[in-house]
C-alpha atoms as a PDB file:
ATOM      1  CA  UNK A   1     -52.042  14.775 -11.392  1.00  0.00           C
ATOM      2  CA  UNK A   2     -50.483  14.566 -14.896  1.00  0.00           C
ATOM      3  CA  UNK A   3     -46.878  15.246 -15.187  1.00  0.00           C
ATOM      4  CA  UNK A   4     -46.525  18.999 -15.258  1.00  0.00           C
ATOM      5  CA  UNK A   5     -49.210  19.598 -13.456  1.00  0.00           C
ATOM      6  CA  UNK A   6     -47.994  19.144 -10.119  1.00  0.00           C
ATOM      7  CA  UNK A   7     -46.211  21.944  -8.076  1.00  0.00           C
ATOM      8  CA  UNK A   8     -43.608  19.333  -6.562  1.00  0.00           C
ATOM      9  CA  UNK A   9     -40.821  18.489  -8.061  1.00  0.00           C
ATOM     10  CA  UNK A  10     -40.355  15.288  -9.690  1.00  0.00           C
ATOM     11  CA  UNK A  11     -37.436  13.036 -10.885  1.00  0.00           C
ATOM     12  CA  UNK A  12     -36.954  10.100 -12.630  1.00  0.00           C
ATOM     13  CA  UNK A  13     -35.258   7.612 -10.742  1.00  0.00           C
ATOM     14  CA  UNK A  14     -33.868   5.777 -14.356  1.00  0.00           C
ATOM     15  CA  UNK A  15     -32.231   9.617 -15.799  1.00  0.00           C
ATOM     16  CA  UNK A  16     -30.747   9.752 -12.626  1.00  0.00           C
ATOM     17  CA  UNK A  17     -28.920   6.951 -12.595  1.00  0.00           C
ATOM     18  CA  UNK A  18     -28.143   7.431 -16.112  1.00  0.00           C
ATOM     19  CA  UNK A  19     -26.493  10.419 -15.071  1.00  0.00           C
ATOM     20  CA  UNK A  20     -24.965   9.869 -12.004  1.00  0.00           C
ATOM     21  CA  UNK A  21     -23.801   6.436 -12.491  1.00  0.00           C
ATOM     22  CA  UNK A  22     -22.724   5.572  -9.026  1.00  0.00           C
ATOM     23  CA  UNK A  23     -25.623   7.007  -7.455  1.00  0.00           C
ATOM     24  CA  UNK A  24     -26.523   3.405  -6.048  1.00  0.00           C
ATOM     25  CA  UNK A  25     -23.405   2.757  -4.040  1.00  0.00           C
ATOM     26  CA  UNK A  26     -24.654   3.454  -0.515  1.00  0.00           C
ATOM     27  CA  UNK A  27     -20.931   3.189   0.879  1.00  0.00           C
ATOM     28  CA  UNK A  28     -18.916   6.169   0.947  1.00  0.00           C
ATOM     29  CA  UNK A  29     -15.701   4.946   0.360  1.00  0.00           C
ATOM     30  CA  UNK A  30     -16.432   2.873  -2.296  1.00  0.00           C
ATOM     31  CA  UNK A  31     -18.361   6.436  -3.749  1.00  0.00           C
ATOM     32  CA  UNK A  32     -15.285   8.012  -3.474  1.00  0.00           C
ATOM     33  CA  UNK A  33     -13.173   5.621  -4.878  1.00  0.00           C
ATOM     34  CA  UNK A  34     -15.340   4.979  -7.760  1.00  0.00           C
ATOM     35  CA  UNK A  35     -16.178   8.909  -8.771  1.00  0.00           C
ATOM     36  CA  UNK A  36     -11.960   9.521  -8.364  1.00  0.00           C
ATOM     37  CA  UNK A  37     -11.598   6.327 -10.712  1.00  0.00           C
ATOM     38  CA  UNK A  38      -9.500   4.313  -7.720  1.00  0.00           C
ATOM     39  CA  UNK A  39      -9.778   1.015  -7.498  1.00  0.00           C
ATOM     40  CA  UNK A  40     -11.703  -0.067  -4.529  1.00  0.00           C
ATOM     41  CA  UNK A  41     -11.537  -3.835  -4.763  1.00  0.00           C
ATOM     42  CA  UNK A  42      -8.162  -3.572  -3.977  1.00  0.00           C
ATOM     43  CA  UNK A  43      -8.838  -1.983   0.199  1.00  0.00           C
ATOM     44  CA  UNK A  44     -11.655  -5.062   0.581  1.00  0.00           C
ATOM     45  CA  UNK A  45      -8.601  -7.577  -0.334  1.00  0.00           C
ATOM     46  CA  UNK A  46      -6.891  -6.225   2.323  1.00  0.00           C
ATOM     47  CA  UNK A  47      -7.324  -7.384   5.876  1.00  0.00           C
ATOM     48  CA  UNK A  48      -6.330  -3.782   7.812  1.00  0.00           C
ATOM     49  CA  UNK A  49      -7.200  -4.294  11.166  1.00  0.00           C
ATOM     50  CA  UNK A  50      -4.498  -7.802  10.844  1.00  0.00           C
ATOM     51  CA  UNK A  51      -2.414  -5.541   8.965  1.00  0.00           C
ATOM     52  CA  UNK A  52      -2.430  -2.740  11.550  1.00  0.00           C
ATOM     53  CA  UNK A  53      -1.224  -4.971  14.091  1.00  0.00           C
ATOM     54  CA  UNK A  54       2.233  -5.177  12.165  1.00  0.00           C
ATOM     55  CA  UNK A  55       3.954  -1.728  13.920  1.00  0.00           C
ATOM     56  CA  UNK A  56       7.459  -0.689  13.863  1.00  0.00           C
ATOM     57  CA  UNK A  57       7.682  -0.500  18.015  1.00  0.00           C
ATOM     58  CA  UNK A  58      11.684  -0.375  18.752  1.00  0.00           C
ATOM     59  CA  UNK A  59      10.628   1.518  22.212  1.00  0.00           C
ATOM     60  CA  UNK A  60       9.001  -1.855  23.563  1.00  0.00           C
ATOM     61  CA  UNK A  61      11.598  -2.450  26.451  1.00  0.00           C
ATOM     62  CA  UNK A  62      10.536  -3.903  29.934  1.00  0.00           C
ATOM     63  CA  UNK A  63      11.199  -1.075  31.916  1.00  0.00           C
ATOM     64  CA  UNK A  64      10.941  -2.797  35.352  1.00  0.00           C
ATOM     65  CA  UNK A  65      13.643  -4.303  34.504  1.00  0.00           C
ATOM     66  CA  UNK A  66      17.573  -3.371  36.318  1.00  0.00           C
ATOM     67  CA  UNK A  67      19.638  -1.906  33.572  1.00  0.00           C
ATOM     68  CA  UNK A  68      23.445  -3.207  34.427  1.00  0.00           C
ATOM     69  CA  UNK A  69      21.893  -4.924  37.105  1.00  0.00           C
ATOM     70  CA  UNK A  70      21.651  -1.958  39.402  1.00  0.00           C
ATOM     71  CA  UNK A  71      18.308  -0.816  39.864  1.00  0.00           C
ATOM     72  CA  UNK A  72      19.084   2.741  40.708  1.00  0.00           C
ATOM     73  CA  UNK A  73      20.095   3.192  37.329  1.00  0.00           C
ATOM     74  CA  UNK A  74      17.059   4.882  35.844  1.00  0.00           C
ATOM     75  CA  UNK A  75      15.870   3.229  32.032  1.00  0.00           C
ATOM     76  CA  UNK A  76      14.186   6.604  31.510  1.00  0.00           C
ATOM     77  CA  UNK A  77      17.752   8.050  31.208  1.00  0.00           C
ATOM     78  CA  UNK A  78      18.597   5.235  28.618  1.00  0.00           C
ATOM     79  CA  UNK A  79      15.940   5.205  26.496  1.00  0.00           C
ATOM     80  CA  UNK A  80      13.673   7.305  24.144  1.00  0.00           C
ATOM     81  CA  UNK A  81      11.021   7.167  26.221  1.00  0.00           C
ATOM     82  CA  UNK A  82       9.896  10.882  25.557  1.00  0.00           C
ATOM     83  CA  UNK A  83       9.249  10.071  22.531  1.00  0.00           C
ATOM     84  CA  UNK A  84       6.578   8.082  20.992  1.00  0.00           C
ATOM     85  CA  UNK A  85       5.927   7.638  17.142  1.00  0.00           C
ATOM     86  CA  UNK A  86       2.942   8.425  15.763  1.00  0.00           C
ATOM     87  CA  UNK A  87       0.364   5.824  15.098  1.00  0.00           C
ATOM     88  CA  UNK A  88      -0.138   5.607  11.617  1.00  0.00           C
ATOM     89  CA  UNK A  89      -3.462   5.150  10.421  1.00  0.00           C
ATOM     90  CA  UNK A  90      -4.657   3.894   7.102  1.00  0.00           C
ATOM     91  CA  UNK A  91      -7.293   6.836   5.363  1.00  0.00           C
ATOM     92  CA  UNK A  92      -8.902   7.489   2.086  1.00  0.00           C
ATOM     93  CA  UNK A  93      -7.413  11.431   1.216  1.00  0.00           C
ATOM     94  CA  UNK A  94     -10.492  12.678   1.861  1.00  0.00           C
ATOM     95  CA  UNK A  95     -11.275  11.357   5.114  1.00  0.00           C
ATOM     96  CA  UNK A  96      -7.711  13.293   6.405  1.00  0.00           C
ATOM     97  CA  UNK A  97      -7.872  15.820   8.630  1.00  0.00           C
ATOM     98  CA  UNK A  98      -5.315  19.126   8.800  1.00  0.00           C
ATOM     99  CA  UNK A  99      -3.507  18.986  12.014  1.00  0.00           C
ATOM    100  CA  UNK A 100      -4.360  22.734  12.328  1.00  0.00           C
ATOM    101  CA  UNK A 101      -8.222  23.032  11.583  1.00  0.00           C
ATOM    102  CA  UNK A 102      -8.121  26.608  12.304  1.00  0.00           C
ATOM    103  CA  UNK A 103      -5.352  27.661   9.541  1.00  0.00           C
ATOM    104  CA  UNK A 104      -4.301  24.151   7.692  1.00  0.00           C
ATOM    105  CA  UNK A 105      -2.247  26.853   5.377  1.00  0.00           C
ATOM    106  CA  UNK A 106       0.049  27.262   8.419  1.00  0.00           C
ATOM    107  CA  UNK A 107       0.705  24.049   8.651  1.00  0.00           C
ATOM    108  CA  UNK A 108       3.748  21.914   7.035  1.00  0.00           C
ATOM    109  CA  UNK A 109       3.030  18.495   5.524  1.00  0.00           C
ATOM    110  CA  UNK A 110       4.907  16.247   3.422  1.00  0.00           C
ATOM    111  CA  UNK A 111       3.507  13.390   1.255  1.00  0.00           C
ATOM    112  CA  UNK A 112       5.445  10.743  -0.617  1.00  0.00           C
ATOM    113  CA  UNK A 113       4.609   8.669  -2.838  1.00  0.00           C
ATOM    114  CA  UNK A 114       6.460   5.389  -5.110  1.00  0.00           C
ATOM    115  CA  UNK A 115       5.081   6.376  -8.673  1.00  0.00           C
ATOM    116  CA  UNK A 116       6.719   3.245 -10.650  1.00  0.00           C
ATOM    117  CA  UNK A 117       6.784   6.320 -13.558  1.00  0.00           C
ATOM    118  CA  UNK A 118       4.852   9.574 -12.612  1.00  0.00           C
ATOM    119  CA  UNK A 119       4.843   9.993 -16.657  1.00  0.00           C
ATOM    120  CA  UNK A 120       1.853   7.411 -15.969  1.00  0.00           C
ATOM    121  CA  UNK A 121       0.214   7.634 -12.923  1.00  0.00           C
ATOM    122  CA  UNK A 122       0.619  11.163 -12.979  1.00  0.00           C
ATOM    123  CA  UNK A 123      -3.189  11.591 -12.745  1.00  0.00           C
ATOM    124  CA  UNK A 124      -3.663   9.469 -10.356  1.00  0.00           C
ATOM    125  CA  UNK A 125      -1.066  11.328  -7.997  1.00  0.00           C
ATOM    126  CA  UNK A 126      -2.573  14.878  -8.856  1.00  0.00           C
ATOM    127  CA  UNK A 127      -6.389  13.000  -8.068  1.00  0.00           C
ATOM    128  CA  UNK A 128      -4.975  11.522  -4.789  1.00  0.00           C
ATOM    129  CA  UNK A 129      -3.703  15.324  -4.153  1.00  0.00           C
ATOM    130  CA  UNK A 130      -6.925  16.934  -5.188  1.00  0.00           C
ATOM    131  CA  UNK A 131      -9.112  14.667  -2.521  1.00  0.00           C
ATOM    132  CA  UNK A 132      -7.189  16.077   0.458  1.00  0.00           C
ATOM    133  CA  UNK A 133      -8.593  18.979   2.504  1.00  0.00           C
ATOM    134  CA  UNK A 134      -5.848  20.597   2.283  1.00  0.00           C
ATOM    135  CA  UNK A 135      -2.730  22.268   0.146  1.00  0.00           C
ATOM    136  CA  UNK A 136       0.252  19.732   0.354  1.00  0.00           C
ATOM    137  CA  UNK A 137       3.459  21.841   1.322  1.00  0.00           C
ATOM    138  CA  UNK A 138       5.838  19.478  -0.626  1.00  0.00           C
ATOM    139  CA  UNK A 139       5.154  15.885  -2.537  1.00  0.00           C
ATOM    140  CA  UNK A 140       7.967  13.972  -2.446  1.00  0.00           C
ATOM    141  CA  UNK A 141       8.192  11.115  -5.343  1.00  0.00           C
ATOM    142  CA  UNK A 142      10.337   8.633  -6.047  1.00  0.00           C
ATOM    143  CA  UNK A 143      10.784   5.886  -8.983  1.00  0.00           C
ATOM    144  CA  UNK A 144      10.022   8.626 -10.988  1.00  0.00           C
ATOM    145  CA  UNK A 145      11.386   6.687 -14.457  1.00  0.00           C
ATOM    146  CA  UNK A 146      11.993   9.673 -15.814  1.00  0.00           C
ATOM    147  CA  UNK A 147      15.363  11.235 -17.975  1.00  0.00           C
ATOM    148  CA  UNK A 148      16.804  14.434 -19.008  1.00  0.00           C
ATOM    149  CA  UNK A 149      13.959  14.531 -21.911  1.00  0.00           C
ATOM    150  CA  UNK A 150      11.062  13.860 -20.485  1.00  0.00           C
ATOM    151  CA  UNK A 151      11.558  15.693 -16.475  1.00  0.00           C
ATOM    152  CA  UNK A 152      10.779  18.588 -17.443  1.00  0.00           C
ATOM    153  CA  UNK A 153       7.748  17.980 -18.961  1.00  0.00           C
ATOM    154  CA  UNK A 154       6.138  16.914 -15.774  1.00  0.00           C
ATOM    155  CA  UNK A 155       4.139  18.949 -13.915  1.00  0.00           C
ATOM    156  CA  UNK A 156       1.644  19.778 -10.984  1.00  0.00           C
ATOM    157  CA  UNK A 157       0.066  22.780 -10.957  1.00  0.00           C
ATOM    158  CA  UNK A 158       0.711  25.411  -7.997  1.00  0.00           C
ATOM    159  CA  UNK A 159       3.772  23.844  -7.398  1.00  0.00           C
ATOM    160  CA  UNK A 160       7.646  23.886  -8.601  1.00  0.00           C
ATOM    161  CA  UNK A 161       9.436  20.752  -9.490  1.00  0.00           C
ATOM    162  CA  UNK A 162      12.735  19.168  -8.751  1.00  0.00           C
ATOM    163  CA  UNK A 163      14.265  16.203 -10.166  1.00  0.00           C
ATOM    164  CA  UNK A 164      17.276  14.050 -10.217  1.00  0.00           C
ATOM    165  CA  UNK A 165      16.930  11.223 -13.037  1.00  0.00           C
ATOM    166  CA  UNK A 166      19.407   8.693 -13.581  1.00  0.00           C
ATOM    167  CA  UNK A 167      21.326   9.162 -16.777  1.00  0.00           C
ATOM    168  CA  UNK A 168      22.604   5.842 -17.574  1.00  0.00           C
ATOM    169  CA  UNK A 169      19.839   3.346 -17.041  1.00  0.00           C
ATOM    170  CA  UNK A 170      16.042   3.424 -16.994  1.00  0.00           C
ATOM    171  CA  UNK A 171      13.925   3.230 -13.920  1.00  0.00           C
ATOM    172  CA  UNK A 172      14.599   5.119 -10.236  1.00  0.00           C
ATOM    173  CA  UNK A 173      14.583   8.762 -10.198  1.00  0.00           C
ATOM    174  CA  UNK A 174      13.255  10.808  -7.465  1.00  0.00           C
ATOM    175  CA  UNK A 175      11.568  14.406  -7.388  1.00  0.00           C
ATOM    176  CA  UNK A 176      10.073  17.221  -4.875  1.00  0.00           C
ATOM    177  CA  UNK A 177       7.315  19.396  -5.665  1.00  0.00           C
ATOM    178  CA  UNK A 178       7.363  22.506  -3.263  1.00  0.00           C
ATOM    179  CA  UNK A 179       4.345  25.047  -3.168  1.00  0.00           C
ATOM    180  CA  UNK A 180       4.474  27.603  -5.298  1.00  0.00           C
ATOM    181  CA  UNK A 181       4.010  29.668  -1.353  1.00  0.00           C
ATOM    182  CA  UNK A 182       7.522  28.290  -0.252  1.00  0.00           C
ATOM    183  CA  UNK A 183      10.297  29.815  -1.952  1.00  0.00           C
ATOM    184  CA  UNK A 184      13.648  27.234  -1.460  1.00  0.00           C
ATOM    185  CA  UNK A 185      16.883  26.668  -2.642  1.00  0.00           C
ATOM    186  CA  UNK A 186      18.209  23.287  -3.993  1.00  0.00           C
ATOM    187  CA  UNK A 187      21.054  21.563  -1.823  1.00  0.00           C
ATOM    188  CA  UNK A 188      23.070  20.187  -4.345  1.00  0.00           C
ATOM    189  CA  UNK A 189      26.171  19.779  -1.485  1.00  0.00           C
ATOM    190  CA  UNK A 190      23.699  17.209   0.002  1.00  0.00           C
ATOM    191  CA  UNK A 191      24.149  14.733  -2.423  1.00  0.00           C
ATOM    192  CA  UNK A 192      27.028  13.126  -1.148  1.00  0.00           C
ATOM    193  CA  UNK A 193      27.324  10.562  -3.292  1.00  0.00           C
ATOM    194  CA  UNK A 194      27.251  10.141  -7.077  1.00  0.00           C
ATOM    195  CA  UNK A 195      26.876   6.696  -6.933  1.00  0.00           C
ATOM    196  CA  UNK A 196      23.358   5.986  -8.065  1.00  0.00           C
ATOM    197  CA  UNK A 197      23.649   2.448  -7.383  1.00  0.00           C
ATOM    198  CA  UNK A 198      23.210   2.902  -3.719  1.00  0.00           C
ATOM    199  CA  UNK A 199      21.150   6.081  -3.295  1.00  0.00           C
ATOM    200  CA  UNK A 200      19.378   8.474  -5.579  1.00  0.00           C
ATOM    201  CA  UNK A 201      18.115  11.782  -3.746  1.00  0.00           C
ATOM    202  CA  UNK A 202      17.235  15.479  -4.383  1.00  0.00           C
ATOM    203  CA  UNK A 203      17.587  18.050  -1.487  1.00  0.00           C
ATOM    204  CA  UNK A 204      15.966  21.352  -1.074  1.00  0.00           C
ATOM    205  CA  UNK A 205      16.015  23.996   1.559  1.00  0.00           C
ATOM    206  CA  UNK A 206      12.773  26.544   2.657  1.00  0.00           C
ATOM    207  CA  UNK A 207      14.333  29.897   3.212  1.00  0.00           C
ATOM    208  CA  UNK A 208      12.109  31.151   5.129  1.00  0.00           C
ATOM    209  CA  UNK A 209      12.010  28.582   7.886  1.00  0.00           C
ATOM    210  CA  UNK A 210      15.822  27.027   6.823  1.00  0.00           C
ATOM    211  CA  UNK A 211      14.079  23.398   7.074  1.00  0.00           C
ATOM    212  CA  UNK A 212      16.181  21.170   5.044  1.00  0.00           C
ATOM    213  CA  UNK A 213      13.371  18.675   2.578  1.00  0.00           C
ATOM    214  CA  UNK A 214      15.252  15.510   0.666  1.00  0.00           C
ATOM    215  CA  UNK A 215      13.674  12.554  -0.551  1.00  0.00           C
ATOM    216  CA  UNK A 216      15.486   9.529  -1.195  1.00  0.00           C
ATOM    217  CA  UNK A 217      15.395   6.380  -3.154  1.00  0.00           C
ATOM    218  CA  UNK A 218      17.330   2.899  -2.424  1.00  0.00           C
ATOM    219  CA  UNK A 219      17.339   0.463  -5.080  1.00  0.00           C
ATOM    220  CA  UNK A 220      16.596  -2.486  -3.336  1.00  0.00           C
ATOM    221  CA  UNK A 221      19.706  -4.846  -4.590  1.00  0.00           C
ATOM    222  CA  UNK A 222      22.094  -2.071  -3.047  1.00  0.00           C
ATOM    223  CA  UNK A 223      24.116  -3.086  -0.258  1.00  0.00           C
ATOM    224  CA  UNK A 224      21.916  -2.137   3.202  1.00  0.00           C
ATOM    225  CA  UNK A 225      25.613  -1.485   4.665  1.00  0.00           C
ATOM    226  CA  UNK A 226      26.864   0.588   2.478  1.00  0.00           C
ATOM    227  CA  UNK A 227      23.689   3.370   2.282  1.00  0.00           C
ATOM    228  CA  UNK A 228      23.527   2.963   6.145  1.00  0.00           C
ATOM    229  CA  UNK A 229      27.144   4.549   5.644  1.00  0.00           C
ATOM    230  CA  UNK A 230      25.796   7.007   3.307  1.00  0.00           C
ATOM    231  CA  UNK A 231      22.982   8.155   5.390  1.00  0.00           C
ATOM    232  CA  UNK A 232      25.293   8.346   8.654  1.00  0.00           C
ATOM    233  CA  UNK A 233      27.162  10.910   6.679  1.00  0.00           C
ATOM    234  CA  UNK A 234      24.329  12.630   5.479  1.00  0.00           C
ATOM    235  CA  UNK A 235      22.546  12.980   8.883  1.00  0.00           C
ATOM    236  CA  UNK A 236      26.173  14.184  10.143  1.00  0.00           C
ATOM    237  CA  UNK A 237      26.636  17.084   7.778  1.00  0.00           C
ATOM    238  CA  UNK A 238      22.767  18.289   8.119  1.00  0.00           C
ATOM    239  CA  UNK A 239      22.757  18.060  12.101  1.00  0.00           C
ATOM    240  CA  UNK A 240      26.031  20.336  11.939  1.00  0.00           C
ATOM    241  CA  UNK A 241      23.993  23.189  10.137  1.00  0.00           C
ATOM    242  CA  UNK A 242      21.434  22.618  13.320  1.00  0.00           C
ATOM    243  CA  UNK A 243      18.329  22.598  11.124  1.00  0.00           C
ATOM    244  CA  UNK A 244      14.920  20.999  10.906  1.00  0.00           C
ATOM    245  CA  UNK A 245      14.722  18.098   8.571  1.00  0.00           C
ATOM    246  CA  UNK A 246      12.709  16.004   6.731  1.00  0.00           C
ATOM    247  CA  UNK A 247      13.509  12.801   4.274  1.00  0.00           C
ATOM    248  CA  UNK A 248      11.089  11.154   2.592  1.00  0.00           C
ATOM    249  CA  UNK A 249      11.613   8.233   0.716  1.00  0.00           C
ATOM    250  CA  UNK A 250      11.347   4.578  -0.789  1.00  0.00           C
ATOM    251  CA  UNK A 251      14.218   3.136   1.400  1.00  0.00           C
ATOM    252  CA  UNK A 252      13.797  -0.481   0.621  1.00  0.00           C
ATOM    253  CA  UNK A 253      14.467  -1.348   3.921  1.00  0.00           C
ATOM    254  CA  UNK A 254      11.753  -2.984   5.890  1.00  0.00           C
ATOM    255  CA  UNK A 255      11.631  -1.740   9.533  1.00  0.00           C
ATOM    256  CA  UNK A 256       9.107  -4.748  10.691  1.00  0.00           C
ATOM    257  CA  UNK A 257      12.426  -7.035  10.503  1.00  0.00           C
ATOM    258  CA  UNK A 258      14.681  -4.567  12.832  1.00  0.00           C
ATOM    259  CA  UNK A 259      14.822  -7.299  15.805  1.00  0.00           C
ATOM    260  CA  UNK A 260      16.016 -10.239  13.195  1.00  0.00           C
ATOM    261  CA  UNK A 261      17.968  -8.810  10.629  1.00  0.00           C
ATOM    262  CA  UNK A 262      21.041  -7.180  11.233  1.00  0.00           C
ATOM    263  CA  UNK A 263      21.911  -4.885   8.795  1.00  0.00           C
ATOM    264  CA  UNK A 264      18.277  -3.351   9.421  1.00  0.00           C
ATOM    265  CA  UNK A 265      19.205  -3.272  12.839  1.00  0.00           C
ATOM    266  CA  UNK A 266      22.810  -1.128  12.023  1.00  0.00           C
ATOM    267  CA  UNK A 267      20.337   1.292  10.022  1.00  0.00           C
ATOM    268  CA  UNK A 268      17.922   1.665  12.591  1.00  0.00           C
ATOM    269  CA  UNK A 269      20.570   2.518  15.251  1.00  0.00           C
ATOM    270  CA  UNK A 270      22.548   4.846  13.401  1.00  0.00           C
ATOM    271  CA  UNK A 271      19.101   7.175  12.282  1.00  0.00           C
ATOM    272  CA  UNK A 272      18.465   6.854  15.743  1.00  0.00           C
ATOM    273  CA  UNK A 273      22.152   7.882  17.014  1.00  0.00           C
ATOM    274  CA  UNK A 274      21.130  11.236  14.999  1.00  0.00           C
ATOM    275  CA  UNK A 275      18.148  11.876  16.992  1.00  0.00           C
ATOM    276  CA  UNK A 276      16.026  11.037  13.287  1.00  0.00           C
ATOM    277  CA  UNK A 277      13.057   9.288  14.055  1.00  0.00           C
ATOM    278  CA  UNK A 278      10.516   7.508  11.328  1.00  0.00           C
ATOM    279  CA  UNK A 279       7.070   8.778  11.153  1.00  0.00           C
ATOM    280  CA  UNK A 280       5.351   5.750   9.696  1.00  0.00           C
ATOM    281  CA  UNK A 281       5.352   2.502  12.062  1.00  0.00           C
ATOM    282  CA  UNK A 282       3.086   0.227   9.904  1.00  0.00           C
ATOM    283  CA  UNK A 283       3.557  -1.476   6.465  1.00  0.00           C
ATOM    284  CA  UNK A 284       3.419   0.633   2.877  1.00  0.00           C
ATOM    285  CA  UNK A 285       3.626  -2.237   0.535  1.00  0.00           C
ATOM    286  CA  UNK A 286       0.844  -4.764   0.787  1.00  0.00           C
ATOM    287  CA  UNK A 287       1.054  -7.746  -1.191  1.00  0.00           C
ATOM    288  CA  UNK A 288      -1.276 -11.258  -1.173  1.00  0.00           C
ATOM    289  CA  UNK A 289       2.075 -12.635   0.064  1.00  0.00           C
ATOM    290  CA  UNK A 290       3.867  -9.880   2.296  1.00  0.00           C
ATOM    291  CA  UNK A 291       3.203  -6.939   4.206  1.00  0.00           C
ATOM    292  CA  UNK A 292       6.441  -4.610   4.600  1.00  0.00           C
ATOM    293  CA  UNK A 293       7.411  -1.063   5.904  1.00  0.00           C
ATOM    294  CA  UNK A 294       9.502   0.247   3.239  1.00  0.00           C
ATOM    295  CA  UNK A 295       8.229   3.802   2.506  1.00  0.00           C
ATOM    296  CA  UNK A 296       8.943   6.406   5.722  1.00  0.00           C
ATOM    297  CA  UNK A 297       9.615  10.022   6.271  1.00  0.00           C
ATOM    298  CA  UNK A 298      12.768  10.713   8.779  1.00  0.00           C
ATOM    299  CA  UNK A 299      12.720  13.581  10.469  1.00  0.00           C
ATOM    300  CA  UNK A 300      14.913  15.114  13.463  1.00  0.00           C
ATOM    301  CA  UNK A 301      11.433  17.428  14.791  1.00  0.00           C
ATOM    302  CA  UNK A 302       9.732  16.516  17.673  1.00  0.00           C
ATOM    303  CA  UNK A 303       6.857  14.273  17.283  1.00  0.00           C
ATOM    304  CA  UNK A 304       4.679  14.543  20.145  1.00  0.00           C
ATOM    305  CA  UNK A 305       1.702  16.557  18.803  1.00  0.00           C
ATOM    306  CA  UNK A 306       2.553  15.079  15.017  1.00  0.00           C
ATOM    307  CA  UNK A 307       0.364  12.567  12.838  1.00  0.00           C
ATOM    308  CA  UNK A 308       0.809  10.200   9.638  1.00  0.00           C
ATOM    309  CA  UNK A 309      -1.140   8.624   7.578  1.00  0.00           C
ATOM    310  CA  UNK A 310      -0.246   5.483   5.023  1.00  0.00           C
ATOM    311  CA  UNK A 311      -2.670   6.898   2.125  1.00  0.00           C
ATOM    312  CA  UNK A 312      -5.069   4.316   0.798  1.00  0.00           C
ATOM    313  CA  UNK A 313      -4.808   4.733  -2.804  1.00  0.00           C
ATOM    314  CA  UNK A 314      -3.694   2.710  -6.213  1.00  0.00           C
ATOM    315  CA  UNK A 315      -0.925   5.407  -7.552  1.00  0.00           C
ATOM    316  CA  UNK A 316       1.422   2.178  -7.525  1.00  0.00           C
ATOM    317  CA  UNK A 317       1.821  -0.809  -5.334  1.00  0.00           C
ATOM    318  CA  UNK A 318       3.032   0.642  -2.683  1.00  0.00           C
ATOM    319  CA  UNK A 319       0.424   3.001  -0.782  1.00  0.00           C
ATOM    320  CA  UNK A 320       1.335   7.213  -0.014  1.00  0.00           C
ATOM    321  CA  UNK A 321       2.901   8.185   3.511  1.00  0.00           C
ATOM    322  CA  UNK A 322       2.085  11.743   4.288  1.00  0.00           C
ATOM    323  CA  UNK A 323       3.213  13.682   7.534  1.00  0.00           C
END
């Protein structure tokens, strides 16, 4: 039959791949990636079932064992052994699943991310937003980079934005972004210190629910001792008011080396003497040379039924946590 003739339809295979350029690429991820403008060389670089082996596993303890060397001492009464973290598991956004299928609006999540200056990799977080099933409750961000002139000028839509940039240096800065659903209330009182050389942070409360939201940012030459004192008082003064709580952040402190270095250690034991536990138990910032955990959310909620994900995506070199 000459073209036109027929009564099925035809296509050229050459317009078609004119117009949809990655029409060829038979695997999905690398689809996805590509049509979102990611990067997917970098995910293939990385070895992730090696990587996933790395886990933050403090709750490894022989429990056979006699603790004071009387066996009817039971470890269960010791330990947190009620509690397990979630497994953290490294996804595309658009391969994560709400917790809630049935109503995914009902549910809270929180998702953090190290921008190195959301001024320009703002569309890359709002792309890395857009791929998830789902509406984000609040996006935590930190490294920000941004100042008195420019903060305001940032913006996702549906949502309301926080920030606290540093005034007398560049870099740092962190932010929340709260649904425009949730109303809140900042929590200025929560920034106990002004020191910006050992913390940066922005608080926020939901008033319906009266759960407490901060994200936090540690420059990494501040002294490990000195914000473990910070965040003693911190957890202190929120656990008084008896309130859910979550704190994302970019803490700079990398839980893999709790068992060898001490001031890790100090840190890890006081967030656990406050009944906080960290959602993410594998590493955030992937290098050629290192793999750390530096990037967690702390909350003081129960975790059983709770999942996290380490978000595969190029926003900056260190990948999204969300919760």
């Amino acid at each position: 039959n000459f073209l036109g003739t027929t009564e099925d339809d035809w296509f050229c295979t050459a317009c078609i791949q004119s117009f949809f350029p990655f029409n060829g690429i038979s695997c999905d991820d690398e689809f996805i990636c590509c049509a979102k403008n990611y990067d997917y060389s970098f995910t293939q670089d990385i070895n992730l079932p090696e990587i996933s082996e790395l886990r933050f596993n403090p709750f490894s303890v022989d429990e056979n064992r006699f603790l004071a060397n009387n066996e009817d001492i039971d470890p269960d009464g010791n330990f947190f052994n009620n509690f397990a973290l979630p497994n953290s598991q490294y996804r595309i956004a658009s391969e994560i699943q709400p917790v809630n299928d049935d109503n995914p609006a009902s549910t809270f999540t929180l998702f953090h991310a190290n921008c190195r200056s959301i001024e320009a990799n703002l569309t890359n977080l709002m792309s890395t937003i857009a791929s998830l099933k789902f509406n984000v409750s609040v996006i935590a961000v930190s490294e920000t980079w941004t100042n008195s002139s420019n903060e305001n000028l940032i913006s996702i839509p549906g949502y309301n934005a926080i920030f606290n940039s540093r005034t007398d240096r560049t870099g740092g800065g962190v932010g929340l972004f709260i649904h425009d659903s949730l109303s809140f209330v900042v929590r200025n009182d929560l920034q106990l210190l002004t020191d910006k050389s050992v913390v940066e942070c922005v608080f926020v409360e939901l008033v319906h629910d009266n759960v407490i939201i901060g994200c936090l940012y540690r420059p990494p030459d501040c002294n490990v001792g000195l914000f473990t004192s910070f965040v003693d008082s911190l957890l202190s003064k929120i656990n008084r008011e008896r309130k859910k709580c979550y704190i994302a952040g970019d803490y700079n402190i990398d839980l893999l080396k709790f068992d060898v270095h001490q001031p890790t250690a100090d840190y890890v034991n006081c967030i656990f003497s406050h009944a906080y536990l960290p959602v993410i138990n594998k590493p955030t910032r992937i290098t050629d040379y290192s793999a750390t955990l530096i990037d967690n959310i702390l909350t003081n909620d129960q975790l059983q039924s709770s999942s996290s994900s380490i978000v595969l995506s190029d926003i900056s070199d260190h990948f999204p946590i969300l919760f």
